[in-house]
Protein backbone atom coordinates (compact mmCIF):
# COMPACT_ATOMS: atom_id res chain seq x y z
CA UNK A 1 0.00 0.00 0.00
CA UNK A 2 1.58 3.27 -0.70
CA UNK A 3 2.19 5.37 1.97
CA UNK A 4 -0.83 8.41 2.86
CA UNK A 5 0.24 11.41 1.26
CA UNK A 6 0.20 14.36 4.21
CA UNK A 7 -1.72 17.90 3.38
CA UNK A 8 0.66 20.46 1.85
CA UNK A 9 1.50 22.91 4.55
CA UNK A 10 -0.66 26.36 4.19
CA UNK A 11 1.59 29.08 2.64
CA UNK A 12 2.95 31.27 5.18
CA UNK A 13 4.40 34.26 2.53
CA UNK A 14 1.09 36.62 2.63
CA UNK A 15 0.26 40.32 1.14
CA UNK A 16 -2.83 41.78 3.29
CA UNK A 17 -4.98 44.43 2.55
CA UNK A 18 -7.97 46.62 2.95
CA UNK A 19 -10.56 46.79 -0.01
CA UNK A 20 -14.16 47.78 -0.98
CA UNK A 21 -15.50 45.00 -3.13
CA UNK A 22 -18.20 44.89 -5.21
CA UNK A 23 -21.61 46.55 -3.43
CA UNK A 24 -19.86 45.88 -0.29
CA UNK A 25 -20.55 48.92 2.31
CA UNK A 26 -17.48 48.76 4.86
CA UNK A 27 -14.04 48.06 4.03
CA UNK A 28 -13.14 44.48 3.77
CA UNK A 29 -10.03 42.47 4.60
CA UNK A 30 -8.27 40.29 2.34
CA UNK A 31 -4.73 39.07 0.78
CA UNK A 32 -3.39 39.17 -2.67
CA UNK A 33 -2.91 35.93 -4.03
CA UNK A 34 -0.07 37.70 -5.94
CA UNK A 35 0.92 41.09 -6.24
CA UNK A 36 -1.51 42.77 -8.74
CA UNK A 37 -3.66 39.22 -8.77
CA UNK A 38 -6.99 38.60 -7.07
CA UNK A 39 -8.08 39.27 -3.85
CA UNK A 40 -9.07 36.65 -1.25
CA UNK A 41 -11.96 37.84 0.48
CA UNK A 42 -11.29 36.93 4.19
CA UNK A 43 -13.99 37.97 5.47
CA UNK A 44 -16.08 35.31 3.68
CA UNK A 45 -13.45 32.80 3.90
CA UNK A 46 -12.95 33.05 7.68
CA UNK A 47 -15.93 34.77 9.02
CA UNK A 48 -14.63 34.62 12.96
CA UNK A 49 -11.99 37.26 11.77
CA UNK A 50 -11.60 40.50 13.25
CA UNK A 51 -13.29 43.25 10.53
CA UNK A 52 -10.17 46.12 11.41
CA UNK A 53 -6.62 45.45 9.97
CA UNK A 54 -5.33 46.67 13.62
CA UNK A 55 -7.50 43.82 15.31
CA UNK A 56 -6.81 41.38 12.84
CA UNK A 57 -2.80 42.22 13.82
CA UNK A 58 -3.79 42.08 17.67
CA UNK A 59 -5.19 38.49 17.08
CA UNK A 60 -1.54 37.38 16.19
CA UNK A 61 -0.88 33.82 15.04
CA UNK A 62 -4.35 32.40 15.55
CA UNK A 63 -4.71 35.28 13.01
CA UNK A 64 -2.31 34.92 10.23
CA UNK A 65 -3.28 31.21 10.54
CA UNK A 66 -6.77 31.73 9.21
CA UNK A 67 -5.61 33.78 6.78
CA UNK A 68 -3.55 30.98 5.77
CA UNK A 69 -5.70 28.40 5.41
CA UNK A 70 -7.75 31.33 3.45
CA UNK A 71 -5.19 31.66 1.13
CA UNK A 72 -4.27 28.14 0.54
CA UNK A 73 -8.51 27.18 -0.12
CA UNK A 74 -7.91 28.53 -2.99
CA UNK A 75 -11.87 29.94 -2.41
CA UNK A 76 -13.55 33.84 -1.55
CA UNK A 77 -11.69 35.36 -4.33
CA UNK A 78 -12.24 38.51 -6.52
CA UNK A 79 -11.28 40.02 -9.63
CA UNK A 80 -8.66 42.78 -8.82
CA UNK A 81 -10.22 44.65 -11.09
CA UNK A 82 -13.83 44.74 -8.94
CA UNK A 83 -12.02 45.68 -5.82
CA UNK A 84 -10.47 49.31 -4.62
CA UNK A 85 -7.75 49.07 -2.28
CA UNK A 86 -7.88 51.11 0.75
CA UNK A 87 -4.57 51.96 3.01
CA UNK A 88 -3.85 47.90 4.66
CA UNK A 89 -3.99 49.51 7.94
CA UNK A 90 -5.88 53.37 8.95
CA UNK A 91 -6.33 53.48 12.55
CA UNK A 92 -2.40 52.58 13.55
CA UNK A 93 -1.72 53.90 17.45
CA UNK A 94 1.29 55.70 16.00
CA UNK A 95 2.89 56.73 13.08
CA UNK A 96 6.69 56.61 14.39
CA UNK A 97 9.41 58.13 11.25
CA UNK A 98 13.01 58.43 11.50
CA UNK A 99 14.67 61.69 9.51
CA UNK A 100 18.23 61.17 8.30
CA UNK A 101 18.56 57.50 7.30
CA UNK A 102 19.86 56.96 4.89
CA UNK A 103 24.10 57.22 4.30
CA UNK A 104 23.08 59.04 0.31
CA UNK A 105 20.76 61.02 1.87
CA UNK A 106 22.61 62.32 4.61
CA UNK A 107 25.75 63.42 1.46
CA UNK A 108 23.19 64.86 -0.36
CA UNK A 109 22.26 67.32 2.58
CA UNK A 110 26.55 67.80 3.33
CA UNK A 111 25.35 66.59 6.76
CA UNK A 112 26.85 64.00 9.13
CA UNK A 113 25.42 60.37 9.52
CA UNK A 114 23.33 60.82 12.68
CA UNK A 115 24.78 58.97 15.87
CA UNK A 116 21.42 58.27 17.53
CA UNK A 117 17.92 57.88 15.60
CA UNK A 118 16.28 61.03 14.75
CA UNK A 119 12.73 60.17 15.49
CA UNK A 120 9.55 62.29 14.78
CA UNK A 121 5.66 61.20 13.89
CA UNK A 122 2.37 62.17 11.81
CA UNK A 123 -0.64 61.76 13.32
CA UNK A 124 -2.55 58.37 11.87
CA UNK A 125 -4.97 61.18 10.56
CA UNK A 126 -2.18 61.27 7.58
CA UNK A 127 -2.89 58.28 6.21
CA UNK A 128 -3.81 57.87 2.60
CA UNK A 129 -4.96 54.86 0.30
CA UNK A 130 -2.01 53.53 -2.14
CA UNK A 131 -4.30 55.00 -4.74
CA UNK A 132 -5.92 57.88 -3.40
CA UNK A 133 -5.30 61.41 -3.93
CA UNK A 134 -2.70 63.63 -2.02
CA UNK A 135 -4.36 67.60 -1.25
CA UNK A 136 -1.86 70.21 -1.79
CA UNK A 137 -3.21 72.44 1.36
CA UNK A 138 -3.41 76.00 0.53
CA UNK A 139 -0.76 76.34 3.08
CA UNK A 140 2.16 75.46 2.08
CA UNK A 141 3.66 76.52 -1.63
CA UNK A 142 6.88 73.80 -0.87
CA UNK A 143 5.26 69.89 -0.97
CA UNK A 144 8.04 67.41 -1.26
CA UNK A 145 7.75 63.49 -1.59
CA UNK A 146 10.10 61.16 0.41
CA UNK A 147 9.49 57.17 -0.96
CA UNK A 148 10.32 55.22 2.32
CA UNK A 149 10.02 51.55 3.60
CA UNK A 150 7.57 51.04 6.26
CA UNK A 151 7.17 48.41 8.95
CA UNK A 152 4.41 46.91 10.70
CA UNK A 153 4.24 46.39 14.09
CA UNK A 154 2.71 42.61 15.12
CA UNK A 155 3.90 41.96 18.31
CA UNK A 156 3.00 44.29 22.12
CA UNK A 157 6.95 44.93 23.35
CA UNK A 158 8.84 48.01 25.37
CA UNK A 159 12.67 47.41 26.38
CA UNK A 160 12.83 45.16 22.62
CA UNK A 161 16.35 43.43 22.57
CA UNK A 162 17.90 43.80 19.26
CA UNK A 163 18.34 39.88 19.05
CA UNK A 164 14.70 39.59 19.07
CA UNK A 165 13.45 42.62 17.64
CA UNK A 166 12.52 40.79 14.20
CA UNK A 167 9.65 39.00 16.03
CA UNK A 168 7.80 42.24 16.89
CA UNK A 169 7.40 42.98 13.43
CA UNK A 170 4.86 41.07 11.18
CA UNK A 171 5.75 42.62 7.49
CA UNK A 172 6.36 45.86 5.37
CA UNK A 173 4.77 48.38 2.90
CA UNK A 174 5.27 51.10 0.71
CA UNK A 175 5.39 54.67 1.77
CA UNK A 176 5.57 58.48 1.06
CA UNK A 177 6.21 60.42 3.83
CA UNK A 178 4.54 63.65 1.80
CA UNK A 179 6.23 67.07 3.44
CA UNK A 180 5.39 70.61 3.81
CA UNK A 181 9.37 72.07 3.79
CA UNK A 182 8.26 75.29 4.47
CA UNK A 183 6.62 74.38 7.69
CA UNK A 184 9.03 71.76 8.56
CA UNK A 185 12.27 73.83 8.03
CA UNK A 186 11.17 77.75 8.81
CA UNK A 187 7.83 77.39 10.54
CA UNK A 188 6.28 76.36 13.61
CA UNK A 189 9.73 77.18 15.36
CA UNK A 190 11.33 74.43 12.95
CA UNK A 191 9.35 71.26 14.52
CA UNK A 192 8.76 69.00 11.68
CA UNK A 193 4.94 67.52 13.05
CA UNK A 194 3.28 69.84 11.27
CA UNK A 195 4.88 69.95 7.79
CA UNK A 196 4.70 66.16 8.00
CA UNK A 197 1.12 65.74 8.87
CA UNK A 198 -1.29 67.68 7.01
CA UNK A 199 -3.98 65.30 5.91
CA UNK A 200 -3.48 62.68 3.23
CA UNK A 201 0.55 63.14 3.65
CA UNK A 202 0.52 59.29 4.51
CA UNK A 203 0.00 57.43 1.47
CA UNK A 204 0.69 53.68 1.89
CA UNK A 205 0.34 50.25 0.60
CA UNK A 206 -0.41 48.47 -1.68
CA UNK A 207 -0.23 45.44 0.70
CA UNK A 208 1.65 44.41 4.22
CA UNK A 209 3.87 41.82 2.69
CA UNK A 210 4.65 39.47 5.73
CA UNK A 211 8.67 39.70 6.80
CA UNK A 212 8.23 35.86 5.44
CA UNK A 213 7.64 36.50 1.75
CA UNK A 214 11.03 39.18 1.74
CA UNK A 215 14.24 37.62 0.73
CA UNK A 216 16.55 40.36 2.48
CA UNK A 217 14.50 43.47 3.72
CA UNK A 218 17.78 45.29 4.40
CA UNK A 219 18.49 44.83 0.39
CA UNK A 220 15.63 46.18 -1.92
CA UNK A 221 15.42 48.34 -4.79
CA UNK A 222 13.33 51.38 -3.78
CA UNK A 223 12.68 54.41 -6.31
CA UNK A 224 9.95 57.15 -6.57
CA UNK A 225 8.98 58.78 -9.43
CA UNK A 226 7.21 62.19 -10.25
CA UNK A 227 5.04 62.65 -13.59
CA UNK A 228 7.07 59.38 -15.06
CA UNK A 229 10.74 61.27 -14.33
CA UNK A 230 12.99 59.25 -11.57
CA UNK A 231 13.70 61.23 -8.69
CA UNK A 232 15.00 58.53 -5.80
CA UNK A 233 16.41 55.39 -7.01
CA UNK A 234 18.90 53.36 -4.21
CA UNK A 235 18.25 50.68 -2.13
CA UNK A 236 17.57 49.46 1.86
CA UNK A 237 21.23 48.86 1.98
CA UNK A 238 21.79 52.29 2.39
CA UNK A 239 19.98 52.50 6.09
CA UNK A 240 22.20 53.91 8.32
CA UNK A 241 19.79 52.49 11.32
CA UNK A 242 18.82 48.98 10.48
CA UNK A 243 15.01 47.50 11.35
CA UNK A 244 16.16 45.68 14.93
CA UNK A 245 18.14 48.95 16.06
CA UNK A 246 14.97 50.99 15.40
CA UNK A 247 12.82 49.05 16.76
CA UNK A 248 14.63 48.64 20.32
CA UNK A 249 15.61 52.64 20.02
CA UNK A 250 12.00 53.54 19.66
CA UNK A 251 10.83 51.09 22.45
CA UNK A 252 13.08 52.61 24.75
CA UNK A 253 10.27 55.34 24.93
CA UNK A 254 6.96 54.21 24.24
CA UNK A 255 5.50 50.51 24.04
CA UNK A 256 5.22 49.24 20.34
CA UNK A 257 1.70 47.92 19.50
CA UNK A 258 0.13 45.83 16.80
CA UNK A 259 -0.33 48.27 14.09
CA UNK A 260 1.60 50.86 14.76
CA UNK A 261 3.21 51.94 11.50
CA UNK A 262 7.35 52.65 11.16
CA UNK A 263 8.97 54.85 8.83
CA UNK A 264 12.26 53.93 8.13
CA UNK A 265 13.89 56.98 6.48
CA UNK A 266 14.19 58.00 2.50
CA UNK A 267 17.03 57.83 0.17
CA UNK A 268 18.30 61.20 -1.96
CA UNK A 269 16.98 62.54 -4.70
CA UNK A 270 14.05 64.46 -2.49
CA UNK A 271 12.72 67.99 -4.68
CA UNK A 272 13.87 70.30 -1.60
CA UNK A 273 17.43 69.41 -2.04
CA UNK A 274 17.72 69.98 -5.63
CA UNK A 275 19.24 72.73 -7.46
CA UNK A 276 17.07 74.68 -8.47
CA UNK A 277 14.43 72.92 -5.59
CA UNK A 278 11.33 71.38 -7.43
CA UNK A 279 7.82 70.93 -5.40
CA UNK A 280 4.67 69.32 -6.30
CA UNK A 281 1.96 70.70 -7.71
CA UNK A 282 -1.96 70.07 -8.75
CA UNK A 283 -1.75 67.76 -11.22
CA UNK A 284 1.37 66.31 -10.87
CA UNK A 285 1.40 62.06 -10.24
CA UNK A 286 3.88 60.39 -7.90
CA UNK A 287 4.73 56.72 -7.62
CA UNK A 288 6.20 55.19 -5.18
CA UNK A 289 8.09 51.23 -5.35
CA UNK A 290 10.07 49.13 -3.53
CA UNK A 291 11.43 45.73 -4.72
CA UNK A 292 9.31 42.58 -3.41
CA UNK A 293 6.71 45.14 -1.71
CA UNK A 294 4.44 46.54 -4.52
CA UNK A 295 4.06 50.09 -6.40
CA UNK A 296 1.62 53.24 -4.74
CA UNK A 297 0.73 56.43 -7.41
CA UNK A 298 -0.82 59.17 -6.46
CA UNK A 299 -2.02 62.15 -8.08
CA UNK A 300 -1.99 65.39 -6.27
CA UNK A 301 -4.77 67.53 -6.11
């Protein structure tokens, strides 16, 4: 008798996301069966799932386990083309971002490589779809882009070790940490909150690709591009401040919660810095990439 063949193993490399579906009224959660493929509907596939991206996280591995077994059903899914993706997570504790990390950046400015972690936030209230629109406010006449690799907290820690500072975090998306210079380098007595957190000056997404399904984090292509012309092209090797330093830095201060949403720095090639400086405008489109992760454009308005 042959031997009993034993169930393939659910896949544990996952891309999840927020969408509106077809006639559906609240924002869904679901996974990409590939990047730009369909949608797995989780919702319908595992109905005990929490409805909220940040509860789903909070659920840990009982959590990503259902989605698991979601994704390997091979059932509940959707055209991409029938869905609209929303930012994968909106309602983040904190928005933590670190200025000055990367080595290109830091030549591009004539400035030193920082010594510490220069650490700074937006307000979740920032937060834009990978799609949506970014609002020029009437405010400021200097609105820069900054393509960035975000993490994603999974894991409740303060006082992280280094060693172990991998397990607090459950994947990574695409940012663009959108900034007002002229409030965050001559106004509001040269505190950068403001100038990074005017609303919609958050975009992110398209998915959070689990840390599982990323061959080297600390080694991917990452580029943003405005109206089709290249502005930032390097790569993660370039972080002056790797993921595990962060993350124990930061948790030094404040306890790290499922959710919460970290900025890891941008590479040069930023419109303040260039001669003569270029902003965005009305009109204009910026896209965001990094290698493995997925693409974000969006237009301003």
């Amino acid at each position: 008798m042959a031997p009993a063949r034993l169930a393939a193993a659910p896949p544990r490399a996952m891309r999840l996301l927020r969408f509106y579906g077809p006639g559906t009224a609240a924002p869904r959660l679901g996974l990409e069966v590939e990047e730009g493929g369909e949608v797995v509907d989780l919702g319908e596939a595992e109905p005990a799932l929490p409805r909220s991206m940040r509860a789903f996280l909070e659920s840990g591995e009982s959590g990503l386990a259902a989605a698991r077994r979601a994704l390997a059903s091979g059932r509940h899914r959707l055209p991409r083309a029938g869905v609209r993706l929303l930012a994968p997570i909106d309602d983040p504790e904190k928005v933590i971002c670190v200025g000055l990390n990367y080595r290109d950046h830091c030549l591009e400015q004539d400035v030193k490589v920082p010594k510490e972690p220069l650490i700074f936030s937006k307000f979740p209230s920032a937060i834009a779809g990978p799609f949506d629109d970014i609002v020029h406010p009437a405010e400021s006449s200097e609105v820069d882009w900054e393509v960035e690799l975000a993490a994603i907290i999974g894991k409740t820690g303060r006082h992280i070790q280094e060693s172990v500072a991998m397990e607090h975090i459950v994947g990574f998306t695409v940012a663009n940490d959108v900034s007002a210079r002229d409030w965050q380098m001559r106004r509001n007595g040269r505190q950068w909150l403001l100038g990074k957190t005017f609303d919609t000056f958050c975009p992110i997404g398209p998915a959070i690709v689990t840390k599982d399904s990323v061959t080297d984090v600390h080694n991917l292509r990452i580029r943003c591009s405005v109206n089709g012309q290249l502005m930032q092209s390097s790569s993660t090797n370039q972080l002056i401040f790797r993921l595990p330093q962060l993350v124990a830095w930061v948790s030094q201060f404040v306890t790290l919660r499922p959710g919460d949403v970290l900025l890891t720095g941008t590479p040069p090639g930023v419109g303040v810095f260039r001669k003569p400086p270029m902003f965005l405008k009305p009109g204009d489109e910026v896209q965001c990439e990094i290698e493995e992760l997925g693409t974000i454009c969006n237009k301003v308005v």
